[in-house]
Protein backbone atom coordinates (compact mmCIF):
# COMPACT_ATOMS: atom_id res chain seq x y z
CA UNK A 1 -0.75 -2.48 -47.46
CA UNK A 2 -1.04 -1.90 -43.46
CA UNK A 3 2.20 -1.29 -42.10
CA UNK A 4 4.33 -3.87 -40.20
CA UNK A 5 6.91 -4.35 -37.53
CA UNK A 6 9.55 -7.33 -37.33
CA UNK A 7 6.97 -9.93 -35.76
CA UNK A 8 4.87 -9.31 -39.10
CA UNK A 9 2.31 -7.67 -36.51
CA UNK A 10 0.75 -4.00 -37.77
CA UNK A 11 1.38 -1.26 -35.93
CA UNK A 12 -2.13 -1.28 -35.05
CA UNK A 13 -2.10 -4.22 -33.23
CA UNK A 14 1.30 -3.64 -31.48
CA UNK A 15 -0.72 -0.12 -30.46
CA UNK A 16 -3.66 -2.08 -29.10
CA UNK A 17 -1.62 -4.60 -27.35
CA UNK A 18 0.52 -1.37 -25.57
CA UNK A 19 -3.31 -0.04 -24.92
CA UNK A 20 -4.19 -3.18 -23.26
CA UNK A 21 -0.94 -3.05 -21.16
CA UNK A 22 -1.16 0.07 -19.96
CA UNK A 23 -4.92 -0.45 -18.72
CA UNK A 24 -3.74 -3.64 -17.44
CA UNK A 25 -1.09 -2.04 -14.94
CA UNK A 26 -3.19 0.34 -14.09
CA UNK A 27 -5.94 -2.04 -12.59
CA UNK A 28 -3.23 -4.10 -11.28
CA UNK A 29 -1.95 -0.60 -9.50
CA UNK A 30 -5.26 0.56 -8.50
CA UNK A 31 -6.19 -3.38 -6.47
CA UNK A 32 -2.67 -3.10 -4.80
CA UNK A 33 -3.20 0.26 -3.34
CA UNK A 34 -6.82 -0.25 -2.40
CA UNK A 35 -5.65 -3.92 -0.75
CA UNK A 36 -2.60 -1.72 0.78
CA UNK A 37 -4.77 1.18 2.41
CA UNK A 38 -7.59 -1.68 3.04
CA UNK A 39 -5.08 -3.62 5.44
CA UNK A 40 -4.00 -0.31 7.00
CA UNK A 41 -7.30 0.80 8.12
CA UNK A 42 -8.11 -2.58 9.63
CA UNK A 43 -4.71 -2.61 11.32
CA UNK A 44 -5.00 0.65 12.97
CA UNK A 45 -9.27 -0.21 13.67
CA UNK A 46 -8.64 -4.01 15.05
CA UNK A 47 -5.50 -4.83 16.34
CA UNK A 48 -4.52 -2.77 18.93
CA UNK A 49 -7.28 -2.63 22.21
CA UNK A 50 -8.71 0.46 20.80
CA UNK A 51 -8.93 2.12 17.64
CA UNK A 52 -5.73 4.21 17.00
CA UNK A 53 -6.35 7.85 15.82
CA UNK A 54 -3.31 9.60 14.98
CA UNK A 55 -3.01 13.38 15.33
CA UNK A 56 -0.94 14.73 13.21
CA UNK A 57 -0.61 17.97 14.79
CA UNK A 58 0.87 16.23 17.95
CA UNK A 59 2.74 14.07 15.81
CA UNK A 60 4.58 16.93 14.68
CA UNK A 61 5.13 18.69 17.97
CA UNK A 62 6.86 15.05 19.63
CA UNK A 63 8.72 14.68 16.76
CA UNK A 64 10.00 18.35 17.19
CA UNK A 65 9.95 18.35 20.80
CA UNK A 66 11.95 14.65 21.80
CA UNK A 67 13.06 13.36 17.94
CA UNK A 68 11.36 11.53 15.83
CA UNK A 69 12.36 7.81 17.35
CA UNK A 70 9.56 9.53 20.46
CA UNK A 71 6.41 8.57 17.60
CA UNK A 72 6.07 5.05 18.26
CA UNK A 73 5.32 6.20 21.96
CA UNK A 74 2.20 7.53 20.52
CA UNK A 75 0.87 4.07 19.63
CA UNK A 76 -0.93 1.66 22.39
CA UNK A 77 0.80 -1.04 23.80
CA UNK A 78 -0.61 -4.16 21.40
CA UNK A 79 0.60 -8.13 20.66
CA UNK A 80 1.37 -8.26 17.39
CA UNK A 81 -1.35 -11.19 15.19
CA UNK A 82 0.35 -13.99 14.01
CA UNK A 83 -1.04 -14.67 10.64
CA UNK A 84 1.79 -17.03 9.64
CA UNK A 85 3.49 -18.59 12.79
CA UNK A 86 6.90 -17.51 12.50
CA UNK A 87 6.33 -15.98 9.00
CA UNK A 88 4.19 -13.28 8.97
CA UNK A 89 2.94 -11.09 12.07
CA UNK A 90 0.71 -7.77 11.70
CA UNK A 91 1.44 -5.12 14.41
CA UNK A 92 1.33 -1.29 14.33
């Protein structure tokens, strides 16, 4: 006789369904961060006048230099794109 939880569901099943789950999340995971970084490259490719290429190695040597509040100086001037009027506005 299979063994059984509370719900009168094997342990089997309970073990698929936790399978399931898990592979679930993880797709769930995987379209977030490739919808997250997708939106990020666009960002930094369309909005601004010109492409924005950051240098990390001067990056560092503002931030060292003047303080880390000097980075955003590193980014073109840019209007932000209203998606959403008074909701929801994409800027670097």
């Amino acid at each position: 006789m299979p063994e059984t939880t509370g719900t009168n569901a094997t342990v089997s099943d309970r073990a698929g369904r936790a399978v399931r789950s898990w592979l679930v999340l993880l797709a769930v995971v995987a379209l977030g961060l490739a919808a997250d970084l997708g939106s990020k490259w666009w960002a930094f490719a369309s909005i601004a006048d010109r492409p924005v290429v950051v240098d990390r190695d001067r990056v560092l040597e503002i931030a060292q230099l003047q303080g880390p509040e000097f980075i955003g100086h590193l980014l073109p001037e840019h209007r932000p794109v209203v998606v959403v009027p008074h909701l929801l506005e994409l800027s670097l």
